[in-house]
Protein backbone atom coordinates (compact mmCIF):
# COMPACT_ATOMS: atom_id res chain seq x y z
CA UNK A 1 87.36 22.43 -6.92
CA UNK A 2 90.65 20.81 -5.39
CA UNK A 3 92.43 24.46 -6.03
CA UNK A 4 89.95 26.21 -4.41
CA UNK A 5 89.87 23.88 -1.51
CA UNK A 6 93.28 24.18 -1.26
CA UNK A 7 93.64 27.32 -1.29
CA UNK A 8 90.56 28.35 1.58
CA UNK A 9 92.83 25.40 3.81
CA UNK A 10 95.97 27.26 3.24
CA UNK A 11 94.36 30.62 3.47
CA UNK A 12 92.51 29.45 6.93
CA UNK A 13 96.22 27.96 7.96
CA UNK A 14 97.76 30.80 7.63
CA UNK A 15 94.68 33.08 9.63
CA UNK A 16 95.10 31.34 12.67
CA UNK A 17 98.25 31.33 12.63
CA UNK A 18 98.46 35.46 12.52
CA UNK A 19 95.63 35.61 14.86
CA UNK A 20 97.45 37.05 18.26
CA UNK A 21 100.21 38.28 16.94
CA UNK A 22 99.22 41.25 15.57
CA UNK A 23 97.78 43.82 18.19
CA UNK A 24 95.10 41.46 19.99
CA UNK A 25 96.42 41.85 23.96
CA UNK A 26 99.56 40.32 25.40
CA UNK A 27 101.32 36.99 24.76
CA UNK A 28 99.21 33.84 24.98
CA UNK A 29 100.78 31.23 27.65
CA UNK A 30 101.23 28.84 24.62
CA UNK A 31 103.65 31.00 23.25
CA UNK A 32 105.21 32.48 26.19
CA UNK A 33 106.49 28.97 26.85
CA UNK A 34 107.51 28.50 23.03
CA UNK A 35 109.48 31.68 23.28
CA UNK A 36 111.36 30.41 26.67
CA UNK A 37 111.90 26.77 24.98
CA UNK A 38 113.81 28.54 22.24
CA UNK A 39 116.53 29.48 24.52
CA UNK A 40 116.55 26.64 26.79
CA UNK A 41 114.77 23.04 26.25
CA UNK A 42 113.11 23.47 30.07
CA UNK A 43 110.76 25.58 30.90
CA UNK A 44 109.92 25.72 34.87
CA UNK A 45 106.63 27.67 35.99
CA UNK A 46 107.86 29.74 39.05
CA UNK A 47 105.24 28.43 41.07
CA UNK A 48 107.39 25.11 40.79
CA UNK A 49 110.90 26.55 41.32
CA UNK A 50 111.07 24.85 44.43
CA UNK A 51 110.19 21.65 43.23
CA UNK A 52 112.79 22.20 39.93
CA UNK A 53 115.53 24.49 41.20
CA UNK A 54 118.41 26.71 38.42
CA UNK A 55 120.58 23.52 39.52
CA UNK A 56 118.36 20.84 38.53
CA UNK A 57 117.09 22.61 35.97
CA UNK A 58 120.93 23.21 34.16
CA UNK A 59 121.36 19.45 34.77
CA UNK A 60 118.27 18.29 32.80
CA UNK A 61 119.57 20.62 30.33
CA UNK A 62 123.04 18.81 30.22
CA UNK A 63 121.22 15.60 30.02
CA UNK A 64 118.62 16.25 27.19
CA UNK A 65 121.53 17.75 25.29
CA UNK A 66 123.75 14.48 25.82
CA UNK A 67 120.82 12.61 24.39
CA UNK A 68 121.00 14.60 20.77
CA UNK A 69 117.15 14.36 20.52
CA UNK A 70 114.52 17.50 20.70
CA UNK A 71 113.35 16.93 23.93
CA UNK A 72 111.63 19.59 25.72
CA UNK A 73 110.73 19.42 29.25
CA UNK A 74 107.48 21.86 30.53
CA UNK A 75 106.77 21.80 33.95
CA UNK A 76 103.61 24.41 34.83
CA UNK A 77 100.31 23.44 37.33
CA UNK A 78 97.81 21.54 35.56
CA UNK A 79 94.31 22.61 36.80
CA UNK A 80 90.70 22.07 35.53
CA UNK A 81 89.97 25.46 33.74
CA UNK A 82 93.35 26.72 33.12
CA UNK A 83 94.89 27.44 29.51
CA UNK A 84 95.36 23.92 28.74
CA UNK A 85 91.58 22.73 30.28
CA UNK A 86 93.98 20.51 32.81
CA UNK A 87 95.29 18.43 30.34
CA UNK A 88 98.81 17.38 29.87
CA UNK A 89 97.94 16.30 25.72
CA UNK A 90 96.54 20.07 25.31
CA UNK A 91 99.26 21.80 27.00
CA UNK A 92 101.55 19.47 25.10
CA UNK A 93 99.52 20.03 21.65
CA UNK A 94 99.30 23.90 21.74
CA UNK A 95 103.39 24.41 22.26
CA UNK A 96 104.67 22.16 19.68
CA UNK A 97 101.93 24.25 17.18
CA UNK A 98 103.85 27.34 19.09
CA UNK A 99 107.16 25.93 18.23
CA UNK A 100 106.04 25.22 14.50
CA UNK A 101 105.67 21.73 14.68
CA UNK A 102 108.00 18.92 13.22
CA UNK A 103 109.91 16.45 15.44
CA UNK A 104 109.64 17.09 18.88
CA UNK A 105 109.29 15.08 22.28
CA UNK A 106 107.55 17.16 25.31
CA UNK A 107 107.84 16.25 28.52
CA UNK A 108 104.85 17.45 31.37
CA UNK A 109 103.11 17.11 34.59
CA UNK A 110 100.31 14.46 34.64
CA UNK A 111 97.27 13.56 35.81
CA UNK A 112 98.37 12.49 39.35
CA UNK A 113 100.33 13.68 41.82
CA UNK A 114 103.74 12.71 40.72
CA UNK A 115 102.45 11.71 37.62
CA UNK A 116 104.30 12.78 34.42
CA UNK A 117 103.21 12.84 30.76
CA UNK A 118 105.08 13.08 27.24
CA UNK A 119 103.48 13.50 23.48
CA UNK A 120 106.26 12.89 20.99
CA UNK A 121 105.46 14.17 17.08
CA UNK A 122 106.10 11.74 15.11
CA UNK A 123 104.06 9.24 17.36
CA UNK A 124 106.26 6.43 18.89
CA UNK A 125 109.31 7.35 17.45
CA UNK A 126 111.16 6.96 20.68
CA UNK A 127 108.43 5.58 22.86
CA UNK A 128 108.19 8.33 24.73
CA UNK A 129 104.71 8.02 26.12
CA UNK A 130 105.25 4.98 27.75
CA UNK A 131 108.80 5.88 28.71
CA UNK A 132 106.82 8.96 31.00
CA UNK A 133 104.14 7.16 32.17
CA UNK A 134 106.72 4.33 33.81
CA UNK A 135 108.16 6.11 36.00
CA UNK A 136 105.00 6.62 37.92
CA UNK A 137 105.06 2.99 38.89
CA UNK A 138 108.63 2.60 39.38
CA UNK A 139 109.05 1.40 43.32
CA UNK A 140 112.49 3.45 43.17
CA UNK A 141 111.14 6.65 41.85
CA UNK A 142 108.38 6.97 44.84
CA UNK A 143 108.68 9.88 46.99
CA UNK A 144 112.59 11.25 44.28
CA UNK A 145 111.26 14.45 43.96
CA UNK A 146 109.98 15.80 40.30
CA UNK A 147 113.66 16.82 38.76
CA UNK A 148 114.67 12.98 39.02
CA UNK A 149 111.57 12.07 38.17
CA UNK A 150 112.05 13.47 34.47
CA UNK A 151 115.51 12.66 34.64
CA UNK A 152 114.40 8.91 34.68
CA UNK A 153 111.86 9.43 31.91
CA UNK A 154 114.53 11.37 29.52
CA UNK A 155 116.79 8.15 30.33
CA UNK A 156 114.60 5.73 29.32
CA UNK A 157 113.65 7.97 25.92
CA UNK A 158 117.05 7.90 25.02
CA UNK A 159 117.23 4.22 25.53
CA UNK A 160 113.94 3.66 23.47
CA UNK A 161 112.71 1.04 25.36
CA UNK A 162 109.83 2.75 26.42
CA UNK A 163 107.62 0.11 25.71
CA UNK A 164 109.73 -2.67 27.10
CA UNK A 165 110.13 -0.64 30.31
CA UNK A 166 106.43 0.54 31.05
CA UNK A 167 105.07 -3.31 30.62
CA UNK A 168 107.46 -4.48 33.55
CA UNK A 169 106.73 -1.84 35.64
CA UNK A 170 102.63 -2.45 35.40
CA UNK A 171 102.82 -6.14 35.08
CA UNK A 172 102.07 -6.65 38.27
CA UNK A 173 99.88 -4.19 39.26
CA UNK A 174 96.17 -5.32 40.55
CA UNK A 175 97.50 -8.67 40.80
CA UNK A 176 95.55 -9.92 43.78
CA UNK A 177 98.11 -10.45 46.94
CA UNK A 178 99.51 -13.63 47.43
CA UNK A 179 98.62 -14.75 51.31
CA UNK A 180 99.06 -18.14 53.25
CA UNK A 181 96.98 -19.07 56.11
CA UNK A 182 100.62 -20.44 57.97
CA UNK A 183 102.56 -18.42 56.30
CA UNK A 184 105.91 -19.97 54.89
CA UNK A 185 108.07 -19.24 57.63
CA UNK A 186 105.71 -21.28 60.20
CA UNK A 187 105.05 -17.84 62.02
CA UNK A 188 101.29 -17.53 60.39
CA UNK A 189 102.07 -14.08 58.65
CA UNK A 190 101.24 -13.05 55.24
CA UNK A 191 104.25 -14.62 53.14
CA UNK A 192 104.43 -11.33 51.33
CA UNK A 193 104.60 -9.19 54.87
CA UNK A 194 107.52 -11.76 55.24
CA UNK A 195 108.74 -10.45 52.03
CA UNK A 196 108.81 -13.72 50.58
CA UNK A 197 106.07 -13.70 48.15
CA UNK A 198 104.22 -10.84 46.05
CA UNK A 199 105.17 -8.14 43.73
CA UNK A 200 107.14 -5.20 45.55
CA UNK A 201 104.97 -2.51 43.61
CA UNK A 202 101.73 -4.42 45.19
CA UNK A 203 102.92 -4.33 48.48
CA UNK A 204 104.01 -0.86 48.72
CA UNK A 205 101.12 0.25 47.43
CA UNK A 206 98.72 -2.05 49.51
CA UNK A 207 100.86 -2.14 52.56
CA UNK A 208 102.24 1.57 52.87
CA UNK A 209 100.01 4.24 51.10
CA UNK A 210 96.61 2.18 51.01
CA UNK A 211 94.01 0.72 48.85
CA UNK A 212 92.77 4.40 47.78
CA UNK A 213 96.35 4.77 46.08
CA UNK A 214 95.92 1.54 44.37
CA UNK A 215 92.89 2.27 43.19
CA UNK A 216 94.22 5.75 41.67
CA UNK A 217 97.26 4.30 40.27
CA UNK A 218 94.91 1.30 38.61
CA UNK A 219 92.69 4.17 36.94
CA UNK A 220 95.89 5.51 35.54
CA UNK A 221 96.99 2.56 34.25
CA UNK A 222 93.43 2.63 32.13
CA UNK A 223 94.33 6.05 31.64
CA UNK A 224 97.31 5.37 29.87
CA UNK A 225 95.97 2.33 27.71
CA UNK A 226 92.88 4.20 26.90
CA UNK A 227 94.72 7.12 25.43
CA UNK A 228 97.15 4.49 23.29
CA UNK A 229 94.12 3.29 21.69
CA UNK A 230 93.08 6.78 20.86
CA UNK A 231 95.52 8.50 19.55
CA UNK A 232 93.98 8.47 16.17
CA UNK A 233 90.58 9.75 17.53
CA UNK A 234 90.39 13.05 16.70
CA UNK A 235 89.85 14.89 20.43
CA UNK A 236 86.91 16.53 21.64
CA UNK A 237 86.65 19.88 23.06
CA UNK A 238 86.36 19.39 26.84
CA UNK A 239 83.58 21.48 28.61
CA UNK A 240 86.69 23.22 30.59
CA UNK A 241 87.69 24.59 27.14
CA UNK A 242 84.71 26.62 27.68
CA UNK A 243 84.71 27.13 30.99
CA UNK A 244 87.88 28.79 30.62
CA UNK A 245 86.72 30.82 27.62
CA UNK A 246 84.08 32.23 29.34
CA UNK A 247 86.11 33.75 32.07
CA UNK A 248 88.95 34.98 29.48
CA UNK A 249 88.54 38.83 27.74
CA UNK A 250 88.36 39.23 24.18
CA UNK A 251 92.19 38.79 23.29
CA UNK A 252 92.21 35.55 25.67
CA UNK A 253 89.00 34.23 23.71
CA UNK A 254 90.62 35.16 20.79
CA UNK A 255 93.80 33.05 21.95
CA UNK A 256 91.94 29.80 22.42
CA UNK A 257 89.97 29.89 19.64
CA UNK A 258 92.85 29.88 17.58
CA UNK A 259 94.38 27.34 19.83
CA UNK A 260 91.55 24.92 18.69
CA UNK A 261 91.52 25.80 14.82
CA UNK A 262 94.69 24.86 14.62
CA UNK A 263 94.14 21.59 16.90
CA UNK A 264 91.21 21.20 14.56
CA UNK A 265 94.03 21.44 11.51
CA UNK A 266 95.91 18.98 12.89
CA UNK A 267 93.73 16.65 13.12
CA UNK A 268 91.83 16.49 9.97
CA UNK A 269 95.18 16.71 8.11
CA UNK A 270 95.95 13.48 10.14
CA UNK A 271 92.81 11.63 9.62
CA UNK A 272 92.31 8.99 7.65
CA UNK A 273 88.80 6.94 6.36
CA UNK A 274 86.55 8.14 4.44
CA UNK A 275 87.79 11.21 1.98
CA UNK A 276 84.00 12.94 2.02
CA UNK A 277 84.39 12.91 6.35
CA UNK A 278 87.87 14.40 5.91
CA UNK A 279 86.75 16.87 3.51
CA UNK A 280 84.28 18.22 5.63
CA UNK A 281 86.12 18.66 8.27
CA UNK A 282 88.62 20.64 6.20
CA UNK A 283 85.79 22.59 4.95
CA UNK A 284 85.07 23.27 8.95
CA UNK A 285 89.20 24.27 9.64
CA UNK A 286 88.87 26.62 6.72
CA UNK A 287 85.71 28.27 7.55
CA UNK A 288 86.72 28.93 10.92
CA UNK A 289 89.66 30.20 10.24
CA UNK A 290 88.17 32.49 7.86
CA UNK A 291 85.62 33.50 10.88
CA UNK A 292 88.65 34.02 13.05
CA UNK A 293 90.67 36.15 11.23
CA UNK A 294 87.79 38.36 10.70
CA UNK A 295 86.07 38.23 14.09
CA UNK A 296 85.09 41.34 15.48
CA UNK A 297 83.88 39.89 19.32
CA UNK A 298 83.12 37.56 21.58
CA UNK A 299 79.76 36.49 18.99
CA UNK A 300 81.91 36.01 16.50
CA UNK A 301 84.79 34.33 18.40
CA UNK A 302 81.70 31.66 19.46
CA UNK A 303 81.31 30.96 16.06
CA UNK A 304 84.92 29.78 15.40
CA UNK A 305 84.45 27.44 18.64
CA UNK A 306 81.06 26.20 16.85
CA UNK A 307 82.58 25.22 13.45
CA UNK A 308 85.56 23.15 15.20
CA UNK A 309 82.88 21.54 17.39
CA UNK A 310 81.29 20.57 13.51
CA UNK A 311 84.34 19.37 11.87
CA UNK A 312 85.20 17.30 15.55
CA UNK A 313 81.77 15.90 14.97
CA UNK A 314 82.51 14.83 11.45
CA UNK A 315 85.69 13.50 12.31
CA UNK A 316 83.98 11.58 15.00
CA UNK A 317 82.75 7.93 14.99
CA UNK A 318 79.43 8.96 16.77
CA UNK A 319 76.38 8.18 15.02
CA UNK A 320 74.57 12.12 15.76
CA UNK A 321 76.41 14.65 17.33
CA UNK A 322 74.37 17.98 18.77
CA UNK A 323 76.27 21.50 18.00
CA UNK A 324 77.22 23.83 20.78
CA UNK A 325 74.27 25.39 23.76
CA UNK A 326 72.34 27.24 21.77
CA UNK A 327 71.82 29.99 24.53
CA UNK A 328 75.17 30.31 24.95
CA UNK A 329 77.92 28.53 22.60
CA UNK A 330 80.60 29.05 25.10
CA UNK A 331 78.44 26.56 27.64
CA UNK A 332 79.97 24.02 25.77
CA UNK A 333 78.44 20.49 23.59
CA UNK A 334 74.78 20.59 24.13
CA UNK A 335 73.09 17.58 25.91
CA UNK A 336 69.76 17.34 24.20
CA UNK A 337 67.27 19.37 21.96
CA UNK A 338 64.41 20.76 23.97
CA UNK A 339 61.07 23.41 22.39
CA UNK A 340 61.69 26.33 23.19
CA UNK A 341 59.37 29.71 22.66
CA UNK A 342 61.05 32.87 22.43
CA UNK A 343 59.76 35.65 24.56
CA UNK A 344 56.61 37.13 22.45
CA UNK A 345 56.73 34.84 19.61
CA UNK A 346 53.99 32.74 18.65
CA UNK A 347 56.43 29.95 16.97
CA UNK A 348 58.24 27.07 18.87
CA UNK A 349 61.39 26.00 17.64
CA UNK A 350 63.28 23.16 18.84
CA UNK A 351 66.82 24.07 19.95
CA UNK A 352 70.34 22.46 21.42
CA UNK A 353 71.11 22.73 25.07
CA UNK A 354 73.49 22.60 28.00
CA UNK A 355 72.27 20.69 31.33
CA UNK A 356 72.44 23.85 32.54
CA UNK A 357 70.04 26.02 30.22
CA UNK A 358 68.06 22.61 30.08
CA UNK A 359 67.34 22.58 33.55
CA UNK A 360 66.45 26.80 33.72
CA UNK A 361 64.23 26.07 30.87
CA UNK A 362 62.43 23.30 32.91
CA UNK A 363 62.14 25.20 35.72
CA UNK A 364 60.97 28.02 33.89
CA UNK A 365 63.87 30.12 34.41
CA UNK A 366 65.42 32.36 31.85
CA UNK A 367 68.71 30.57 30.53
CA UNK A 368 72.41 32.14 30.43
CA UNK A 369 72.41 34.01 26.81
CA UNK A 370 75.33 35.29 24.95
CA UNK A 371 74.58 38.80 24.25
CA UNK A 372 75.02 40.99 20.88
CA UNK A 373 74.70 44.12 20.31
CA UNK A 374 72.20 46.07 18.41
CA UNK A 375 71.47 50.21 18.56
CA UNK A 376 74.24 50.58 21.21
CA UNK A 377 72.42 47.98 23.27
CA UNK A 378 73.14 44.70 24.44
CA UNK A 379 70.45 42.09 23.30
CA UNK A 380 70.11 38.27 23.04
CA UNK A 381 72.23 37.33 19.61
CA UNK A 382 69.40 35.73 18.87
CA UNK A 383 67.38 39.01 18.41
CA UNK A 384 69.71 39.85 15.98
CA UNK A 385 67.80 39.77 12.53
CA UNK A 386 68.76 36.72 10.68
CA UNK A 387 69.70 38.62 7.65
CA UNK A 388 72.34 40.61 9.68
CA UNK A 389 73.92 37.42 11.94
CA UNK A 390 74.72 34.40 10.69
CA UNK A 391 74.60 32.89 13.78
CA UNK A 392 70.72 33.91 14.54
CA UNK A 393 70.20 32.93 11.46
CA UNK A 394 71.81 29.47 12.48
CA UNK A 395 71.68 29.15 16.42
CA UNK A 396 75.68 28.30 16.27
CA UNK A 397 74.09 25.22 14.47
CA UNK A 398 70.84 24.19 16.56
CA UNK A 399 69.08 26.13 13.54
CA UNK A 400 70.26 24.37 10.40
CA UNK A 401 68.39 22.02 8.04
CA UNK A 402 69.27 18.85 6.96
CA UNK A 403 70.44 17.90 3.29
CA UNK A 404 74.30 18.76 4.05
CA UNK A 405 73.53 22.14 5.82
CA UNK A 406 76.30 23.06 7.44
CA UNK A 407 77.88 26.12 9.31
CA UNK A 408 80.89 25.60 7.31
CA UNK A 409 78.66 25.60 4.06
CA UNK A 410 76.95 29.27 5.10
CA UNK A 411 80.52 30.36 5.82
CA UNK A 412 81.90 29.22 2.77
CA UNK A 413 78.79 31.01 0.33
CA UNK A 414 79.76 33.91 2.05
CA UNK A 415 76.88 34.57 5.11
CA UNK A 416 79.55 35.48 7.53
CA UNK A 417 81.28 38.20 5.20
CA UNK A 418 77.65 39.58 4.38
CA UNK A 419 76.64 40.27 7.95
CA UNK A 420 79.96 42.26 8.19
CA UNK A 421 79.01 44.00 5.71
């Protein structure tokens, strides 16, 4: 049993990492910027050449090379629905999988305005996401301009003080301002508008850009704490994941589905707790990468996205997790199970939806489907006879029994090769 699990892991390994390389439209961005980083350690969107010009950019690369560490600097627009679903960690997770893994710091835009983010593999090794996030709420860094901006965050990585560094620079922020009704001078001014009193962070914040910057720059601080305690929770898919997908062509679909199999890899291989959660999320990686590599459209491609949404959920700490929209997979994690009667059926079955195929449902309105095809037509995948789809057969997982029924278990006795058939 351990061979054979082995081997579907290593066989499901190795499928999504030949899926997009072999015919299926041009170069994802992933590796694009994995190609680039193997001739030069920064990689500068062109939209951003102005902020990082050829000179800065040739003196980060003099500096990261002084520091004799694999840093790797990234600098491309960060926007809800792009390639990386907005997210520094994702754009930072897909290149070192481009790159092939192993020790690597990368260095990105954050999630504010001269914000910047770094993931380092192995984790803490050089405190580099601390060392990153400090320079956000460094007074001398406000308003450098992004090349010194990284400049100060490879500095501090090759220091390693990361840690040391980031704690000074948030100690004092939301501290409440110190104020004195006579002030200390006698002139009956704030004593830290006299500069005698209060943390210089605090007052430039409060006193030059505003409470609504405070405010932002608090939330990041959360921001930053929250992820620390997470790093060994195994990420969910975020809905712009499939927002994105949705918009993308086959050969982009294809590209971040196998973006998220191998995320999904990742993670279960870096889990840890109890073996029989573990194994089923491996079970998940290596069905879906067995779906993958055979895929033959966007119905199957859904299906890949709906067994690493099942082994996410069993690497998860939630008590019940509900599968992907049943109308339409790519809508992203459903929200609740509703009945629901399909057009000219008698039976009532009770399926997983989106808030947005809830609400059409409620209002009696005919819900986004994914479509299939059957006689040269399209048609609800649903209509698809079960005995010909696994996923009509299954609803992408709204559809299964209890008692250990699993997507990754129909995948695994062979449903998904049988409907190719």
């Amino acid at each position: 049993m351990a061979t054979t699990k082995a081997t579907s892991v290593a066989a499901a390994t190795a499928a999504a990492g030949q899926v997009g390389q072999a015919g299926h439209g041009p170069t994802s961005p992933g590796k694009k910027i994995a190609e680039a980083l193997r001739g030069s350690p920064v990689y500068v969107d062109p939209s951003l050449a102005t902020a990082v010009d050829a000179s800065q950019q040739r003196e980060l690369v003099t500096q990261i090379k002084e520091t004799k560490l694999p840093i790797r600097v990234v600098l491309v627009p960060l926007v809800e629905g792009d390639s990386w679903g907005g997210k520094p960690e994702q754009l930072a997770e897909v290149v070192h999988d481009r790159m092939g893994g192993g020790p690597s710091i990368l260095i990105t835009l954050g999630d504010l305005p001269d914000d910047i983010s770094a993931r380092e593999w192995p984790e803490g090794a050089h405190q580099a996401m601390h060392a990153a996030a400090a320079v956000f709420f460094q007074d001398d860094m406000k308003g450098t301009g992004l090349a010194k901006r990284v400049s100060r965050a490879i500095g501090i990585i090759k220091a390693g003080n990361g840690d040391k560094v980031y704690k000074e620079a948030t100690a004092s922020l939301g501290k409440p301002k110190p104020t004195q009704s006579g002030g200390a001078d006698g002139t009956g001014k704030d004593a830290s508008r006299a500069g005698s009193g209060g943390s210089p962070l605090v007052r430039l914040l409060s006193l030059v850009v505003g409470p609504v910057l405070l405010l932002a720059a608090a939330e990041l601080l959360l921001r930053r704490r929250s992820r620390l305690r997470d790093l060994t929770t195994p990420f969910a898919l975020p809905r712009s994941v499939f927002a994105a997908a949705r918009q993308a062509d086959e050969a982009g679909l294809r590209d971040r589905a196998t973006e998220e199999v191998v995320r999904l890899g990742e993670e279960a291989r870096a889990a840890q707790g109890d073996p029989t959660t573990v194994e089923r999320a491996l079970d998940a990686y290596a069905a879906a990468g067995t779906v993958l590599d055979r895929a033959r459209g966007a119905v199957d491609l859904a299906g890949a996205f709906a067994l690493v949404a099942e082994g996410r959920a069993a690497l998860s700490k939630a008590p019940a997790t509900l599968p992907l929209c049943f109308f339409h997979p790519l809508h992203g994690p459903a929200v609740r199970r509703i009945p629901w009667r399909p057009l000219g059926r008698r039976e009532q079955l009770r399926v997983a939806a989106c808030e947005t195929c809830l609400r059409a449902v409620r209002t009696r309105r005919a819900p986004e489907v994914l479509t299939d095809r059957r006689d040269g037509r399209p048609v609800p995948y649903f209509e698809i006879p079960a005995e010909d789809s696994i996923w009509a057969a299954t609803g992408y997982g709204s559809l299964l029994g209890g008692d250990g029924d699993s997507l990754a278990a129909r995948v695994q006795r062979g449903d998904f090769t049988r409907t190719l058939d």
